[in-house]
C-alpha atoms as a PDB file:
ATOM      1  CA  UNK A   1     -28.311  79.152 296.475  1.00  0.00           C
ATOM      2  CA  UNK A   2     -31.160  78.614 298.788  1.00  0.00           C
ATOM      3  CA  UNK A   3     -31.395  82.438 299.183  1.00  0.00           C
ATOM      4  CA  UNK A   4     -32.047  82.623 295.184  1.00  0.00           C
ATOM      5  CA  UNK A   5     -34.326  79.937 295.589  1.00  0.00           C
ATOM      6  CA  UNK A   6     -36.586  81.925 298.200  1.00  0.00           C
ATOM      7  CA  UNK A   7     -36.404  84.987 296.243  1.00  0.00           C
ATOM      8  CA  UNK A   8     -37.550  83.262 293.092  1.00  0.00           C
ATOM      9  CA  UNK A   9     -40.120  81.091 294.918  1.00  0.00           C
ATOM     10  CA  UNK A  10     -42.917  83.851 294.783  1.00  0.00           C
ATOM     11  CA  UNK A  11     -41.996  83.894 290.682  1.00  0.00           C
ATOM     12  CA  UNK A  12     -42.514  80.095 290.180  1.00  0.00           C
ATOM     13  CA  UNK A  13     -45.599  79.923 292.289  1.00  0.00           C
ATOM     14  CA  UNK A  14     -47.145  82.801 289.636  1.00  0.00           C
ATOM     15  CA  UNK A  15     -45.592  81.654 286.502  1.00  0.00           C
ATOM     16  CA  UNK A  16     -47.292  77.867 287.684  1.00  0.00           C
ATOM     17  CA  UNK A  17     -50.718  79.222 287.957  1.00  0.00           C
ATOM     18  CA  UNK A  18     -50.977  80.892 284.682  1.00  0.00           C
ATOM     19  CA  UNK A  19     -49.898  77.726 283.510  1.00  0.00           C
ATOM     20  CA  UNK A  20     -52.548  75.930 285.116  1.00  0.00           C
ATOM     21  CA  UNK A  21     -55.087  78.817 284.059  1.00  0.00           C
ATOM     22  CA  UNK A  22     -54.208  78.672 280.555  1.00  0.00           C
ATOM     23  CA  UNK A  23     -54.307  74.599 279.797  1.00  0.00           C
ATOM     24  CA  UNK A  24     -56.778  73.143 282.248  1.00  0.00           C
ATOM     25  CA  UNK A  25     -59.444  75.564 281.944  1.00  0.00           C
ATOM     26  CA  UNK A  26     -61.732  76.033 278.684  1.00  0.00           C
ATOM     27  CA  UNK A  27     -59.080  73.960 276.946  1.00  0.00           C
ATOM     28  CA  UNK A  28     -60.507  71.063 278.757  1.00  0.00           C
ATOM     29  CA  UNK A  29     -64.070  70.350 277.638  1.00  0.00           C
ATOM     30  CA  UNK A  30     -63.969  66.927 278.638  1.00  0.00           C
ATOM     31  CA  UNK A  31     -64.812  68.187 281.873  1.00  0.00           C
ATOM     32  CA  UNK A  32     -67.719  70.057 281.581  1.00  0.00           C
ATOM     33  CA  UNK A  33     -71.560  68.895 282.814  1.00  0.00           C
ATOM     34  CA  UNK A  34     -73.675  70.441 280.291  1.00  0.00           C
ATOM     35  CA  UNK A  35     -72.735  70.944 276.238  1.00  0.00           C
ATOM     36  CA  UNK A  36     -71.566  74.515 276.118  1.00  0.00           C
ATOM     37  CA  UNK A  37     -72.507  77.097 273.476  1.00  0.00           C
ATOM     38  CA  UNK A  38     -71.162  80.580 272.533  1.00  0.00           C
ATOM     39  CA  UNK A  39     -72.917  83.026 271.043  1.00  0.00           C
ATOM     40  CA  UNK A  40     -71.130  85.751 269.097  1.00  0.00           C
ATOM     41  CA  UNK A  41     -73.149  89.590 268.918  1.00  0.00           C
ATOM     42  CA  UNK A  42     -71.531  92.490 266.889  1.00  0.00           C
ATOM     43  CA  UNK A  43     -71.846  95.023 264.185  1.00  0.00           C
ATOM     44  CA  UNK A  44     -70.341  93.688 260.459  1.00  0.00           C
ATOM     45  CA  UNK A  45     -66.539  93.863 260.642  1.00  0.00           C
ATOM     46  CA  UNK A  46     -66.609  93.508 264.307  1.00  0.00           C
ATOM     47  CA  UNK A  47     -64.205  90.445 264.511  1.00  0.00           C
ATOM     48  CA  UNK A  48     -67.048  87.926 264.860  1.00  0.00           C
ATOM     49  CA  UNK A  49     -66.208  85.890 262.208  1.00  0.00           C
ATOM     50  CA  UNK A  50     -62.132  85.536 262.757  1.00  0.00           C
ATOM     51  CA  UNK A  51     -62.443  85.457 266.997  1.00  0.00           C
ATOM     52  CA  UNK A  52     -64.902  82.501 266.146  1.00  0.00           C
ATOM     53  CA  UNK A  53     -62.272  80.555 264.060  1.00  0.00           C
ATOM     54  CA  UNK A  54     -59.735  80.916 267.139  1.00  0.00           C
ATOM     55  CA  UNK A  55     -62.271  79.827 269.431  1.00  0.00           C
ATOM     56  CA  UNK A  56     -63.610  77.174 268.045  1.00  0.00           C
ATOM     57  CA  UNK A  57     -59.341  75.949 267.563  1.00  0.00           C
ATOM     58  CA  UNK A  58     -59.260  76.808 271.866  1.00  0.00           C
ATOM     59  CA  UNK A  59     -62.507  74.753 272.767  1.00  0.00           C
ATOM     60  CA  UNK A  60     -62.688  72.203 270.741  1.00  0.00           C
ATOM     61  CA  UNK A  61     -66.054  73.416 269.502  1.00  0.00           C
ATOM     62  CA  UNK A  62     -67.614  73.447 265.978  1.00  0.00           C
ATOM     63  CA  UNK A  63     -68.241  77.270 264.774  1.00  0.00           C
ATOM     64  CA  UNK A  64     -71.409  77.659 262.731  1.00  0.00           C
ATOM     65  CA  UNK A  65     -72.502  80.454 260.799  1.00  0.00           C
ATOM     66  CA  UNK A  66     -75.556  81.082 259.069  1.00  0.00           C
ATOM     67  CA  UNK A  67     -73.369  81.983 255.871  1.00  0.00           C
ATOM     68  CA  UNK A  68     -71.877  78.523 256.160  1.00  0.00           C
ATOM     69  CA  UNK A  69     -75.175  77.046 256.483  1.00  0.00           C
ATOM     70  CA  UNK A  70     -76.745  78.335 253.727  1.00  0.00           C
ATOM     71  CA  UNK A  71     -73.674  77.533 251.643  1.00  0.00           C
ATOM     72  CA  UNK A  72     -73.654  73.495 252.825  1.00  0.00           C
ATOM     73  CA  UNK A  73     -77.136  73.189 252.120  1.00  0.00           C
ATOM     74  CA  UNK A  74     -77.118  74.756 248.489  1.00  0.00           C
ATOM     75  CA  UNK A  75     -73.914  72.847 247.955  1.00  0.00           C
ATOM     76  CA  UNK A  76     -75.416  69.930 248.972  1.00  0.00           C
ATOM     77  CA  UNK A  77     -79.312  70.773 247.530  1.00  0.00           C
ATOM     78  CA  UNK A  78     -80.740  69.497 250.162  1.00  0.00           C
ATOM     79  CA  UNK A  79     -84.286  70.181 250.412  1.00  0.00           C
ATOM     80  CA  UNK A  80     -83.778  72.918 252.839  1.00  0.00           C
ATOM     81  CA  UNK A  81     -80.959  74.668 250.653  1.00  0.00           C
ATOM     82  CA  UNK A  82     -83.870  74.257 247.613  1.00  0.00           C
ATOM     83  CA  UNK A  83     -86.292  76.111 249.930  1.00  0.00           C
ATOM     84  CA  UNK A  84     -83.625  78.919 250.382  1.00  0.00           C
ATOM     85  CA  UNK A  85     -82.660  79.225 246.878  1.00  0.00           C
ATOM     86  CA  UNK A  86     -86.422  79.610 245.647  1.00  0.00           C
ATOM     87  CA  UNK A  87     -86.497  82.923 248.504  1.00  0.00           C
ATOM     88  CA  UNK A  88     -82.785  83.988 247.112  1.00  0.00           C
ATOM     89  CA  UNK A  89     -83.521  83.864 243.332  1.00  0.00           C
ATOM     90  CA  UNK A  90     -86.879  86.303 243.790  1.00  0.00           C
ATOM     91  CA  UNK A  91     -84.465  88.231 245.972  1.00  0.00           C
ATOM     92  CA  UNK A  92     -86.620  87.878 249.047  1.00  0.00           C
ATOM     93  CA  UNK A  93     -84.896  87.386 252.599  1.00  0.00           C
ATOM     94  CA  UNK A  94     -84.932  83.449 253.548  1.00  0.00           C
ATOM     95  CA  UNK A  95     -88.059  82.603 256.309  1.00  0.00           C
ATOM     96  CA  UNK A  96     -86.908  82.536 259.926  1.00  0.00           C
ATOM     97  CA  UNK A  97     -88.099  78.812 259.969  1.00  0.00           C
ATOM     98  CA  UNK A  98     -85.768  77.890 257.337  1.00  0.00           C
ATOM     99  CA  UNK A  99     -82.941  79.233 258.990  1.00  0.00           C
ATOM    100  CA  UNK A 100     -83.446  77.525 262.160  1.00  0.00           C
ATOM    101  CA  UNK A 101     -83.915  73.958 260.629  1.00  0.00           C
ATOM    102  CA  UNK A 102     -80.976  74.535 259.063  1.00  0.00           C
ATOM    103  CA  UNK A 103     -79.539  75.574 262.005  1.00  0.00           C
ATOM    104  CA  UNK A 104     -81.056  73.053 264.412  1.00  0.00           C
ATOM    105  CA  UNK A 105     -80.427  70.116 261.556  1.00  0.00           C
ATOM    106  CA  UNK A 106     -76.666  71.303 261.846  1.00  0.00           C
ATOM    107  CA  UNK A 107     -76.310  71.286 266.146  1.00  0.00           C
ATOM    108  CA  UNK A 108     -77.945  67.920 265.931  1.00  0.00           C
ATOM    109  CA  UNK A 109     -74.973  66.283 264.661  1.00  0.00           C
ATOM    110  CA  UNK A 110     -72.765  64.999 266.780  1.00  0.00           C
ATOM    111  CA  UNK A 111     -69.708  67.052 266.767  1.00  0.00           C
ATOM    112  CA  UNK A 112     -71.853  69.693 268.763  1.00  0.00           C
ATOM    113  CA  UNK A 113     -72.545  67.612 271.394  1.00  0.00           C
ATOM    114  CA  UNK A 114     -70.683  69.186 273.626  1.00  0.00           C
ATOM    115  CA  UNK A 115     -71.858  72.938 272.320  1.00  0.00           C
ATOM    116  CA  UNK A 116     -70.892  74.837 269.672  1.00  0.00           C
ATOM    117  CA  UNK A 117     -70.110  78.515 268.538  1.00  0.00           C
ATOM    118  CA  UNK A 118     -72.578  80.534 266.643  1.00  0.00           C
ATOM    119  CA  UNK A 119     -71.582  83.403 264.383  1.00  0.00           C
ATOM    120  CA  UNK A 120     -74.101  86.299 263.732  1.00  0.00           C
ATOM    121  CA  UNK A 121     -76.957  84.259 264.786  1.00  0.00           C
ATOM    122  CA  UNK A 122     -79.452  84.937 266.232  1.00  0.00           C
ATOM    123  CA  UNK A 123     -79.757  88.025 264.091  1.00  0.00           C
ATOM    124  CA  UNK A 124     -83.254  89.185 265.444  1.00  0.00           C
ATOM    125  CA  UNK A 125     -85.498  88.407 268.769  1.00  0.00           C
ATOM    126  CA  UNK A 126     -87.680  86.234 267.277  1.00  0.00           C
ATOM    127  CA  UNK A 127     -84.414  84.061 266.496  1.00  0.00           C
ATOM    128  CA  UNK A 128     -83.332  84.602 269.490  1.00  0.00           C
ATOM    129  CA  UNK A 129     -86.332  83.518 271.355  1.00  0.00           C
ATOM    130  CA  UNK A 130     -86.623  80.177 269.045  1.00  0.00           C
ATOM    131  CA  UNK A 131     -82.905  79.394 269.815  1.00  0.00           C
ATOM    132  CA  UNK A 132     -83.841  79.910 273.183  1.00  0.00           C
ATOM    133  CA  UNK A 133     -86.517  76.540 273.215  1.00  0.00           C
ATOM    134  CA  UNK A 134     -83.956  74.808 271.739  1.00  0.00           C
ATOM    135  CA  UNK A 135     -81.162  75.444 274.291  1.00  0.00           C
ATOM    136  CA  UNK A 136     -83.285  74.318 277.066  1.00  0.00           C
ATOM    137  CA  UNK A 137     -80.462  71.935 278.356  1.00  0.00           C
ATOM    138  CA  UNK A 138     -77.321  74.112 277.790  1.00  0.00           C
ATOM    139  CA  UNK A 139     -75.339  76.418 279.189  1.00  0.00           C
ATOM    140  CA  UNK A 140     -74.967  79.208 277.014  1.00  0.00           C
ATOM    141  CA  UNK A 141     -73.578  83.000 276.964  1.00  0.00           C
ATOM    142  CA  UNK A 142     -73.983  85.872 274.609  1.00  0.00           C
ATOM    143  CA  UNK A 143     -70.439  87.774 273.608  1.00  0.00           C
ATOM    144  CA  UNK A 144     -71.523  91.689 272.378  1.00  0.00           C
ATOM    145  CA  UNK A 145     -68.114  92.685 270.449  1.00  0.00           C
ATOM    146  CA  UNK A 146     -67.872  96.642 271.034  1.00  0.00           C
ATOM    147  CA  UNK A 147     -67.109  98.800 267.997  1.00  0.00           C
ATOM    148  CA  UNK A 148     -68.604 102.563 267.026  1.00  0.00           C
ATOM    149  CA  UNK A 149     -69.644 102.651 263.360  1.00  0.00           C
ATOM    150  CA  UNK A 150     -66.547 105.132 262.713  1.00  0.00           C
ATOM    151  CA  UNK A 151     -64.210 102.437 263.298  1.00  0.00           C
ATOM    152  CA  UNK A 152     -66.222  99.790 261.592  1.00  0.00           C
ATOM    153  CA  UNK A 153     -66.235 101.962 258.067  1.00  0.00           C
ATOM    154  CA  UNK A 154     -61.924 101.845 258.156  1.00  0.00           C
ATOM    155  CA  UNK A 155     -61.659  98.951 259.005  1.00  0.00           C
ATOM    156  CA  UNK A 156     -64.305  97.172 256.365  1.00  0.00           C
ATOM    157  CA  UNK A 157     -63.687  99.777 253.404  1.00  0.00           C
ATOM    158  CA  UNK A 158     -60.008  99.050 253.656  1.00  0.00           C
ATOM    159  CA  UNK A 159     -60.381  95.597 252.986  1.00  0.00           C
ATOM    160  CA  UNK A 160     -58.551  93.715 250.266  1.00  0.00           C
ATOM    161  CA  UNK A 161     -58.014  90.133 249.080  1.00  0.00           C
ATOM    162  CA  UNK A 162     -56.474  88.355 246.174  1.00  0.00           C
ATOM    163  CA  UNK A 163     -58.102  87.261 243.589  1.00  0.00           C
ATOM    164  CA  UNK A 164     -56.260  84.067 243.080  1.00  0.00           C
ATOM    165  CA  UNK A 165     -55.306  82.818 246.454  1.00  0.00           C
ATOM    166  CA  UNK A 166     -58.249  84.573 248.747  1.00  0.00           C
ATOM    167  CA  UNK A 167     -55.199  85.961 251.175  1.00  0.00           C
ATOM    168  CA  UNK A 168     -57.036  89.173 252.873  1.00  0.00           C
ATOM    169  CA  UNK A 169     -55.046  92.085 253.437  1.00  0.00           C
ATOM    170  CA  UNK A 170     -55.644  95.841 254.910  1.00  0.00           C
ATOM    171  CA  UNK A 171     -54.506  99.165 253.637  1.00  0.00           C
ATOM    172  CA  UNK A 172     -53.844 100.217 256.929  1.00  0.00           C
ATOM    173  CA  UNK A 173     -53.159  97.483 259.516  1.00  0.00           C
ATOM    174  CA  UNK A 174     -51.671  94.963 256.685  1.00  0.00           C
ATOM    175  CA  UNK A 175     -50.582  95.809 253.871  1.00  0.00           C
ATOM    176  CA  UNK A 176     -49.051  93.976 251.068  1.00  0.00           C
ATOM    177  CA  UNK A 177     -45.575  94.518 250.581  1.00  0.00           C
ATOM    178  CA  UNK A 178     -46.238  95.433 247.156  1.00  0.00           C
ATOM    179  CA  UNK A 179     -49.001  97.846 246.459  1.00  0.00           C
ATOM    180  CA  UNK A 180     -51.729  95.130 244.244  1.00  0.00           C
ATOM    181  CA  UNK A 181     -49.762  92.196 244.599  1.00  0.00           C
ATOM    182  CA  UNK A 182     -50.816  89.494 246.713  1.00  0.00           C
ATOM    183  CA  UNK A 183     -47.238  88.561 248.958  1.00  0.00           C
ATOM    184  CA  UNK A 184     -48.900  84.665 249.293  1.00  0.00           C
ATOM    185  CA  UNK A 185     -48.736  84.005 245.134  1.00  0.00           C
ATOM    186  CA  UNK A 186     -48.514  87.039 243.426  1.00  0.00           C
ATOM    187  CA  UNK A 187     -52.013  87.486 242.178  1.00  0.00           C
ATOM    188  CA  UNK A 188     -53.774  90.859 241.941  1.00  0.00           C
ATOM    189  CA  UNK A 189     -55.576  92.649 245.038  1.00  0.00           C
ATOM    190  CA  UNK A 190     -59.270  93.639 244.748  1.00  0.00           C
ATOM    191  CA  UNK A 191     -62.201  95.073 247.451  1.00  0.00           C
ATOM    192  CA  UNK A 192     -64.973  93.312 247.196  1.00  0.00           C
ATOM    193  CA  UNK A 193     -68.546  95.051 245.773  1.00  0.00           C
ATOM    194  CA  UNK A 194     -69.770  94.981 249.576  1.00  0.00           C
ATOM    195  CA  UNK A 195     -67.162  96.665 251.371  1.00  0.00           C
ATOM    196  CA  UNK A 196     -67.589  99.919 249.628  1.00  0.00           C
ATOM    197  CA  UNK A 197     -68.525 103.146 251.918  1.00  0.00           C
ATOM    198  CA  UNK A 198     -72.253 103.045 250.968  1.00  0.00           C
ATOM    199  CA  UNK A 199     -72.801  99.325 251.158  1.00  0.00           C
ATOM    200  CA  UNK A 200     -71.087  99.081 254.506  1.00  0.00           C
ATOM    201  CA  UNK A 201     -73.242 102.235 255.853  1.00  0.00           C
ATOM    202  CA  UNK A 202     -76.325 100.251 254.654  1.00  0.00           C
ATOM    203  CA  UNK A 203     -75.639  97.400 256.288  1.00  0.00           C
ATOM    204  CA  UNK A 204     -74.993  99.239 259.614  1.00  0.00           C
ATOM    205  CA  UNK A 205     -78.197 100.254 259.300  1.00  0.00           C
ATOM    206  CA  UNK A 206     -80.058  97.357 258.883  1.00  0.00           C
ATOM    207  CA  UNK A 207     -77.471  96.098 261.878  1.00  0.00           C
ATOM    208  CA  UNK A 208     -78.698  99.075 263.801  1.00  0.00           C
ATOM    209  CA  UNK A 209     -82.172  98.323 263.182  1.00  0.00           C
ATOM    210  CA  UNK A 210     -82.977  94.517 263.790  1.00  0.00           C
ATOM    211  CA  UNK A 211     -79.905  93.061 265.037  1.00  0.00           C
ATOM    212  CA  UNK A 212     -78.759  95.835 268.139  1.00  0.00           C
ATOM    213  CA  UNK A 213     -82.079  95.065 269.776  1.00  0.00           C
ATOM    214  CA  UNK A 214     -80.488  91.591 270.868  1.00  0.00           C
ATOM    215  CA  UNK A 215     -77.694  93.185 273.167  1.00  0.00           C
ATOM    216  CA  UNK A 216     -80.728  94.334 275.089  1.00  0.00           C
ATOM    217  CA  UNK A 217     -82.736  90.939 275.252  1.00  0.00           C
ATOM    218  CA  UNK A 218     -79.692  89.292 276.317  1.00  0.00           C
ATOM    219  CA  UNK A 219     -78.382  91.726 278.699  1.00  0.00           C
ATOM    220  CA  UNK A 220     -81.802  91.893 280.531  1.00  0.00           C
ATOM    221  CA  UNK A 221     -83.994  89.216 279.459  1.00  0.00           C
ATOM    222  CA  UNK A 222     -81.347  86.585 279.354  1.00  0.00           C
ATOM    223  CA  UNK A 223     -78.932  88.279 281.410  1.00  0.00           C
ATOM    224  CA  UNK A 224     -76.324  86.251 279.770  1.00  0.00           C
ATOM    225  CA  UNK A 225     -74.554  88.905 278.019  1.00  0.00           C
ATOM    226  CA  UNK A 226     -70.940  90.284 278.582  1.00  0.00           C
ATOM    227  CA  UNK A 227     -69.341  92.862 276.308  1.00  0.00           C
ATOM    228  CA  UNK A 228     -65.939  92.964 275.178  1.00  0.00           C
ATOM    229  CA  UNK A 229     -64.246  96.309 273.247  1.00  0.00           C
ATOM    230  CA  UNK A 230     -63.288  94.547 269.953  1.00  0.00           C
ATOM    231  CA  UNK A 231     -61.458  98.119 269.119  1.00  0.00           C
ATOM    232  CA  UNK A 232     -57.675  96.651 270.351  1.00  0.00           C
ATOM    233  CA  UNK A 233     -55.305  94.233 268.960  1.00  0.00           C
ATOM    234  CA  UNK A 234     -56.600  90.719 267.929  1.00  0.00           C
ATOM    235  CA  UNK A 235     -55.054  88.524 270.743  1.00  0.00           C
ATOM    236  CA  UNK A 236     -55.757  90.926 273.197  1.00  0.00           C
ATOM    237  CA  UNK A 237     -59.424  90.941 272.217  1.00  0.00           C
ATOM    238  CA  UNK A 238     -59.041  87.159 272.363  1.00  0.00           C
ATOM    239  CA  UNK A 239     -57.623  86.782 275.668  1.00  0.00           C
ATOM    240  CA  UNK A 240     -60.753  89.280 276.984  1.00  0.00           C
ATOM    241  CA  UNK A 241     -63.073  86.464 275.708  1.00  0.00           C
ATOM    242  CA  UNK A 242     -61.405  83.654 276.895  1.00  0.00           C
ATOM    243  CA  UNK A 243     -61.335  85.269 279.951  1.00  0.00           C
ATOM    244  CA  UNK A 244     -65.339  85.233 279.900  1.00  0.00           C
ATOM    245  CA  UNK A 245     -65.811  81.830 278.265  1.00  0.00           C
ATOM    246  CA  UNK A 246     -63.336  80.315 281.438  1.00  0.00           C
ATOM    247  CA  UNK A 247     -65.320  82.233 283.924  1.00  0.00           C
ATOM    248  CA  UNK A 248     -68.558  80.891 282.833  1.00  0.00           C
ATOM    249  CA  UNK A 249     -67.352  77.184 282.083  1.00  0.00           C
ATOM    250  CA  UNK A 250     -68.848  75.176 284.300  1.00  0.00           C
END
């Protein structure tokens, strides 16, 4: 018996420190000095949006997105949300300031005290560099999610969700058991307008264009940025981040 024991020693000693790893690290905000925030960098269809959801379920952290944000503050019509809808309607892009008050109206509050994740913002340098002022006091890190424009186009023009329910589903890596038929309630499958070929290709481009420039300012201006290849499975993509967010905790 105490032979076994010896031989499974080494076993228990491992299997104890991934324990340790995976519930007292980033699990455990409580513990860290400074508020925290993540900030999530990527093409469209990346995984920026879903990885954010998990992450903000790991930390304990509030995600934010500026798609949310405009959508609270038209809900709401508050002032800011009137200033956005008067850009919308004349189908002009909202100001840079409006975004950020929105922005910096929503990390005031207080369940970002202790950081917060932000999804596809900033979106240019200019953002970037106001974000910066405001993040004087916080430890922060920039996430680049890794996927070629190839990859991107199956993955976003393959797209589906019901109509009733709002259940996504994927030609390829999930598909419904029955071809149009939502398996959740039975309603019909659709792709939305924008994740046709030619709209997705556009918004690469404008991706390409005034969004890619930020992997550089963070990577060498910053020098806060880490890059993870977003082209695997979903929990191992995960675990990749985690592994960053634990090793920059602090």
């Amino acid at each position: 018996m105490k032979r076994i024991f010896i031989i499974f020693l080494p076993l228990i000693v491992l299997f104890s420190y991934f324990l340790i790893k995976t519930y007292f690290k980033a699990d455990d905000m409580e513990k860290v000095e400074k508020p925290f925030v993540v900030i999530l960098l990527g093409p469209p269809g990346a995984g920026k949006g879903t990885h954010a959801v998990e992450l903000s379920k790991k930390l304990g952290l509030p995600h934010i997105s500026t798609g949310d944000l405009f959508r609270e503050n038209l809900k709401n019509n508050t002032q800011l949300g009137q200033k956005a809808k008067a850009y919308m309607e004349k189908g002009n892009l909202v100001p840079d300031d409006v975004v950020l008050d929105m922005l910096f109206a929503r990390v005031s509050k207080e369940d970002c005290k202790k950081g917060y994740i932000l999804d596809g913002f900033p979106r240019t340098i200019a953002q970037a560099k106001a974000l910066k002022g405001k993040l004087k006091d916080v430890d922060y890190i920039a996430i680049n999610l890794q996927v070629e424009d190839e990859k991107l186009i199956e993955r976003i023009t393959n797209r589906i969700m019901c109509r009733s329910c709002g259940t996504p589903f994927h030609k390829i890596f999930l598909p419904p058991k029955e071809e149009g038929k939502c398996d959740k309630c039975g309603g019909e499958l659709y792709q939305r307008d924008d994740d046709t070929e030619a709209v997705v290709k556009e918004r690469l481009k404008v991706y390409h264009d005034q969004t890619e420039p930020l992997i550089e300012y963070y990577a060498n201006e910053e020098k806060v940025l880490s890059n993870v290849d977003s082209r695997g499975a979903k929990d191992i993509v995960f675990n990749n981040l985690m592994d960053i967010i634990d090793k920059n905790i602090r």
